[in-house]
N, C-alpha and C. Protein backbone atom coordinates (compact mmCIF):
# COMPACT_ATOMS: atom_id res chain seq x y z
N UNK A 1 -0.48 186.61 88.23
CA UNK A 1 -0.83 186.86 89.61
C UNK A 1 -1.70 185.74 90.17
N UNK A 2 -2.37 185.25 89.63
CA UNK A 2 -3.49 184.26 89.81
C UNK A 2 -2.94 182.60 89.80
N UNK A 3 -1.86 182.44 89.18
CA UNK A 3 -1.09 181.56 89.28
C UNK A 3 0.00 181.47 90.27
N UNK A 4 0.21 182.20 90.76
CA UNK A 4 1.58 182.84 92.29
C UNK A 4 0.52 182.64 93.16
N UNK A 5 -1.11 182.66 93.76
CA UNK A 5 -1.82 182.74 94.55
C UNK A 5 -2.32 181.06 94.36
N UNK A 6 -2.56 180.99 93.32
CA UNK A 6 -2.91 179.02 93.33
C UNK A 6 -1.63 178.40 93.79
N UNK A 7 -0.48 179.03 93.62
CA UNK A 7 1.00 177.92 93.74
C UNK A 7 0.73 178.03 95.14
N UNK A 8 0.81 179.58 96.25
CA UNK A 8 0.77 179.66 97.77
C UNK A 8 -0.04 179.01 98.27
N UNK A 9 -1.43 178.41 97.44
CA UNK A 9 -2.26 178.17 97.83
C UNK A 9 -2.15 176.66 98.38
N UNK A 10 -1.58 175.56 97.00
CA UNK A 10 -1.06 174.25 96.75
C UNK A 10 -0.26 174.28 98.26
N UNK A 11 1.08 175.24 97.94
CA UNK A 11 2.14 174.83 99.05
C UNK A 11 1.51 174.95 100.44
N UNK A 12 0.28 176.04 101.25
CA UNK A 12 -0.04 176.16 102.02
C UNK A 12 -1.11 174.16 102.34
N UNK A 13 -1.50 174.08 101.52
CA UNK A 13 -2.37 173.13 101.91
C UNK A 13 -1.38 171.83 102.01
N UNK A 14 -0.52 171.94 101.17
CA UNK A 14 0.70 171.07 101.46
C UNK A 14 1.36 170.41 102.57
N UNK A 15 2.06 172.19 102.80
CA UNK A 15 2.63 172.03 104.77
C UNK A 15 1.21 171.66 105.64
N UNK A 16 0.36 172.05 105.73
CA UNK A 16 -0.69 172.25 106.63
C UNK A 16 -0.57 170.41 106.93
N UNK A 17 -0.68 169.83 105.25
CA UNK A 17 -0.67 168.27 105.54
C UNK A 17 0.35 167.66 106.17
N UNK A 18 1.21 167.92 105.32
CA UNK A 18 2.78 167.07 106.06
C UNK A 18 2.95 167.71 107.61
N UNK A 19 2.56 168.59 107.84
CA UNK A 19 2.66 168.97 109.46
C UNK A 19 1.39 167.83 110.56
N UNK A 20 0.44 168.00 109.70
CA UNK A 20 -0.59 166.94 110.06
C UNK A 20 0.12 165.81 110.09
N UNK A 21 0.45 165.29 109.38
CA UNK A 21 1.11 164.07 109.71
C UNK A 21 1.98 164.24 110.41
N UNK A 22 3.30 164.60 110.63
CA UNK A 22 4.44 164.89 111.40
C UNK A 22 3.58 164.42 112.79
N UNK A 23 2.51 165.49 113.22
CA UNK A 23 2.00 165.69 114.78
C UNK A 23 1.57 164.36 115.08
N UNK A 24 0.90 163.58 113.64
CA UNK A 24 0.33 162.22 114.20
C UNK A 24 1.53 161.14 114.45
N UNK A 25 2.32 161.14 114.09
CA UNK A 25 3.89 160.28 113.81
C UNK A 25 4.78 160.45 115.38
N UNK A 26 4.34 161.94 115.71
CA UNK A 26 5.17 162.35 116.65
C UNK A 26 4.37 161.76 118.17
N UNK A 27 2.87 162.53 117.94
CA UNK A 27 2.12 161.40 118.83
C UNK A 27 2.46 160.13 119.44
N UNK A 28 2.15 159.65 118.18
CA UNK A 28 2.55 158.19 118.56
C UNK A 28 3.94 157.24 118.86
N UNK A 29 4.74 158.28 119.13
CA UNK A 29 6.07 158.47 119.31
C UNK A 29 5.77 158.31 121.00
N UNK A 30 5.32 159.68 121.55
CA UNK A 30 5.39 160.10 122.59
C UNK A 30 4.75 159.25 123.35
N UNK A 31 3.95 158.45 122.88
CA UNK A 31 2.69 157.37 123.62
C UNK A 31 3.26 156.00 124.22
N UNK A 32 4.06 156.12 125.25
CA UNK A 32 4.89 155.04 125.84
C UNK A 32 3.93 154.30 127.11
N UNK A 33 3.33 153.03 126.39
CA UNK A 33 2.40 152.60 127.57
C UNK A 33 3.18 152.50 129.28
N UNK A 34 2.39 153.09 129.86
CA UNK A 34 3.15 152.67 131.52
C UNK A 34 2.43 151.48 132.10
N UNK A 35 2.89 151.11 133.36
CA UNK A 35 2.23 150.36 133.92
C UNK A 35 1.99 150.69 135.71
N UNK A 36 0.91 151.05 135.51
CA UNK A 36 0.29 151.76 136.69
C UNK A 36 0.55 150.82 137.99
N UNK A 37 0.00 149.26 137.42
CA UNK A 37 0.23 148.69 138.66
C UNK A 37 1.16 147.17 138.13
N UNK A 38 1.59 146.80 138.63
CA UNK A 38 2.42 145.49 138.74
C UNK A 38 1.51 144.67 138.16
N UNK A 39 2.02 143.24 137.21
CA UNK A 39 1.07 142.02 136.96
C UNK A 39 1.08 141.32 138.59
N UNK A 40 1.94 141.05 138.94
CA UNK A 40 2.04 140.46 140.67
C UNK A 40 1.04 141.15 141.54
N UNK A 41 0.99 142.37 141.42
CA UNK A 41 0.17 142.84 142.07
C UNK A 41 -1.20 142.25 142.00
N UNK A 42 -1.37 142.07 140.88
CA UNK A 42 -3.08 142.05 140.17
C UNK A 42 -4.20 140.87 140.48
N UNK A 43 -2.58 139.97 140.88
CA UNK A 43 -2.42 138.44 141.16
C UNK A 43 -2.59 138.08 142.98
N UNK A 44 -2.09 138.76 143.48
CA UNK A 44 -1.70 138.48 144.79
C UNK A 44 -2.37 139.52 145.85
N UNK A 45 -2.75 139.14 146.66
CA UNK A 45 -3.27 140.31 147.85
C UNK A 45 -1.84 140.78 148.43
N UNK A 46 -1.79 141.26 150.04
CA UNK A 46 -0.87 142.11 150.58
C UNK A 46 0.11 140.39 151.34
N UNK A 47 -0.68 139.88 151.76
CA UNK A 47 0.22 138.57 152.19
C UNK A 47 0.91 138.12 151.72
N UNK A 48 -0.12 136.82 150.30
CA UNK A 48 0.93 136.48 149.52
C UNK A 48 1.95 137.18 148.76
N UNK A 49 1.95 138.16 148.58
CA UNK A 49 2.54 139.42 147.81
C UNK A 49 4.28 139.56 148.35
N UNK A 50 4.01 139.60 149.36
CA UNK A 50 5.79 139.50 150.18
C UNK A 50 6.28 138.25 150.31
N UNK A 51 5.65 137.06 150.28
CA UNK A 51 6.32 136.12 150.08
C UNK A 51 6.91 136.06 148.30
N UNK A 52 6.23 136.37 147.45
CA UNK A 52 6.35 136.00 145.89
C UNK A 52 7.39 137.17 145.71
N UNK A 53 7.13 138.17 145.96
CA UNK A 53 8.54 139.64 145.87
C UNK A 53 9.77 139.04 146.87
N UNK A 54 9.98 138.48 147.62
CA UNK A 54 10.83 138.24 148.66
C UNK A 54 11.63 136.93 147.96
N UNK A 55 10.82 136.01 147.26
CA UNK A 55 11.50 134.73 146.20
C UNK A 55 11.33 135.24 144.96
N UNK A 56 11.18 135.97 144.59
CA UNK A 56 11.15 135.97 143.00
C UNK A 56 12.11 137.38 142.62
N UNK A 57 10.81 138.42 143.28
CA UNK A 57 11.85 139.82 142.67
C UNK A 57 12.34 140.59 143.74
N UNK A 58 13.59 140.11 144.13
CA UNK A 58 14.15 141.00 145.35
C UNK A 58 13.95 142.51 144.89
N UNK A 59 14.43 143.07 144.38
CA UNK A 59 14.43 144.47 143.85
C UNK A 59 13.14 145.19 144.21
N UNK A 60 12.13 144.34 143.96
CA UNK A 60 10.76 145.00 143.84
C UNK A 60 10.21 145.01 145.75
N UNK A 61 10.82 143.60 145.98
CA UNK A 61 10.39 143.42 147.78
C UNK A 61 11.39 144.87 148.11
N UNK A 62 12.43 145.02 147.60
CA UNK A 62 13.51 146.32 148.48
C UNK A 62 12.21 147.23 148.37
N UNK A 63 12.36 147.89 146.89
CA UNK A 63 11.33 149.00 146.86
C UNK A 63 10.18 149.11 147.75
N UNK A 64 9.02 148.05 147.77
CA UNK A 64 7.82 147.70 148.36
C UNK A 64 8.09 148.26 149.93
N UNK A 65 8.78 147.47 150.42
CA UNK A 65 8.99 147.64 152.07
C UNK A 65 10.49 148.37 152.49
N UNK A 66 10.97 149.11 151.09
CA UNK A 66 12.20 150.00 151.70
C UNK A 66 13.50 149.43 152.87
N UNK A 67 13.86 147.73 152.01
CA UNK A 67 14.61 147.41 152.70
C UNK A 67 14.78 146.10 152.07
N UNK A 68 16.15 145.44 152.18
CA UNK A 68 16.49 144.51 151.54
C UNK A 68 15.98 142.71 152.41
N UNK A 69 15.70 141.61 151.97
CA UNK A 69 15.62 140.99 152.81
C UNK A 69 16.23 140.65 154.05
N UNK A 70 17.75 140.55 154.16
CA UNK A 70 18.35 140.34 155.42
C UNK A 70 18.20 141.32 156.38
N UNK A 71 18.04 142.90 155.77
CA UNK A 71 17.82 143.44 157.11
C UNK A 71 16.03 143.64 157.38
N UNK A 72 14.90 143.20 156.77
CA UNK A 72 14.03 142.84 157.22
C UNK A 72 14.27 141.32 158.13
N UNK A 73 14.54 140.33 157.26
CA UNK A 73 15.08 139.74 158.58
C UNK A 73 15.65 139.92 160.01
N UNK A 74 16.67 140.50 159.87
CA UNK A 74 17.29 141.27 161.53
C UNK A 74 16.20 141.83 161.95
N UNK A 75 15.39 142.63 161.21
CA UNK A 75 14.15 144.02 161.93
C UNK A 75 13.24 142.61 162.73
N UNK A 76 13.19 141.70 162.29
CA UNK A 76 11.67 140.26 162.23
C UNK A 76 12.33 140.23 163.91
N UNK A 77 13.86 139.50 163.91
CA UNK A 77 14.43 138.50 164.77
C UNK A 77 14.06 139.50 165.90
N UNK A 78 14.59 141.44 165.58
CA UNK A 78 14.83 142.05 167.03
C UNK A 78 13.63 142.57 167.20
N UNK A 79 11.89 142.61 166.67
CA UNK A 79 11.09 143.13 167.71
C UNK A 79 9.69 142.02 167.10
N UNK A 80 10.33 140.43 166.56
CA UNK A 80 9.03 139.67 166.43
C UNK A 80 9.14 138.87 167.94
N UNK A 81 9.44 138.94 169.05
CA UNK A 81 8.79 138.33 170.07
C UNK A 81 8.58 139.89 171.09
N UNK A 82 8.22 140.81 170.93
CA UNK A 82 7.65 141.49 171.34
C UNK A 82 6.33 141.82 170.31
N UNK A 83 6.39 141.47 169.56
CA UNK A 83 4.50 141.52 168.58
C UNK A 83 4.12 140.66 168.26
N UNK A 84 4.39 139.44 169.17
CA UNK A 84 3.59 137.61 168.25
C UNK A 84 2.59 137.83 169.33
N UNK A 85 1.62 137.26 168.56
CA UNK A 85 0.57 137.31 170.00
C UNK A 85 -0.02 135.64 169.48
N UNK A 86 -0.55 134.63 170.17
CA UNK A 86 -1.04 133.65 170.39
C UNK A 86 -2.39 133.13 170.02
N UNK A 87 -2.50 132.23 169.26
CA UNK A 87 -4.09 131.79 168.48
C UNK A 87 -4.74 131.42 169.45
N UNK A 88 -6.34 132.04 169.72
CA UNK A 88 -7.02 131.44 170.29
C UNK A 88 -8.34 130.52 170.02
N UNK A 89 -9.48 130.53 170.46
CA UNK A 89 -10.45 129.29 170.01
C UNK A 89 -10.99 129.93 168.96
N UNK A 90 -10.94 131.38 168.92
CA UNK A 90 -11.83 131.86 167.61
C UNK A 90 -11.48 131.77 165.97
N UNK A 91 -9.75 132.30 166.43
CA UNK A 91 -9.37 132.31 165.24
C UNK A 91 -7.50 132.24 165.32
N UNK A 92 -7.00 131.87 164.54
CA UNK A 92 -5.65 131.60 164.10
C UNK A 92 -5.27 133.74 164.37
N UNK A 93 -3.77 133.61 164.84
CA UNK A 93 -3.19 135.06 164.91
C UNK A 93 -2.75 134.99 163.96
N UNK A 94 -2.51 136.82 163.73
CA UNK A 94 -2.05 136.78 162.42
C UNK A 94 -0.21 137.04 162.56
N UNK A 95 0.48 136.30 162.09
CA UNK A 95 1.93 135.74 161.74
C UNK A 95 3.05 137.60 162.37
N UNK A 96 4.00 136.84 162.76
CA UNK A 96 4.44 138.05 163.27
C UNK A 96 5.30 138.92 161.95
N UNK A 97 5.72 138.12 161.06
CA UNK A 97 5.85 138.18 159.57
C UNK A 97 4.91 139.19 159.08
N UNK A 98 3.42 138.39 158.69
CA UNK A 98 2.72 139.60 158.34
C UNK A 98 2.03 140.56 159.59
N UNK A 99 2.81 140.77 160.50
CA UNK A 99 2.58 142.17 161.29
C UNK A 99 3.24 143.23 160.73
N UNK A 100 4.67 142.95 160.92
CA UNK A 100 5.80 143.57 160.62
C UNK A 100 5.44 144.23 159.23
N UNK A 101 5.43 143.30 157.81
CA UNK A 101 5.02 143.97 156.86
C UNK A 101 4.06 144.57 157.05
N UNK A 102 2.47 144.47 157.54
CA UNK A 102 1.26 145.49 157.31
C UNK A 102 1.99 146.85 158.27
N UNK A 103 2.89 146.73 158.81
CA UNK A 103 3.63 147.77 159.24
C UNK A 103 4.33 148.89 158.92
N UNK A 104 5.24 148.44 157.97
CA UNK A 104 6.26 148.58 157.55
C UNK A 104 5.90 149.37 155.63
N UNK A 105 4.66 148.87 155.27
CA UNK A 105 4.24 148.97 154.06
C UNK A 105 3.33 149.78 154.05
């Protein structure tokens, strides 16, 4: 009897381990680093940012501003001379380019 209670005893501390491990194996399975924010991002403010997505990673400029370059282009041509406004002595305007995007984004 005392030997049937040491064997349950062995096998209990057994599983208890190999399950311990399993959970740590499986863990680290499940642990898929993400990436919260872009390296470009990390790099670039909101300006340069649409020029470097717009030449480098179209895909990412679509996503960003929900639209592919040519038809941000067309959007620029049909309402950038109704939002350019003109530099004066104080300071340079800001680009009808980056209107549209701080717009649009």
């Amino acid at each position: 009897m005392m030997k049937i209670r040491e064997n349950n005893r062995i096998r209990t501390i057994a599983l208890v381990g190999l399950f311990s491990i399993m959970d740590q194996n499986l863990s680290k399975l499940k642990r898929v680093s993400s990436v919260w924010v872009k390296e470009y991002r990390r790099r670039f403010g909101h300006l340069p940012l649409i020029s470097e997505l717009r030449e480098n990673y179209p895909d990412e400029f679509k996503n960003y501003l929900r639209m592919d370059s040519a038809c941000f282009d067309m959007l620029l041509a049909l309402v950038g001379p109704k939002i350019c406004k003109t530099d004066t002595i104080m300071r340079k305007c800001i680009s009808v380019e980056e209107r549209l995007t701080a717009t649009l984004s």
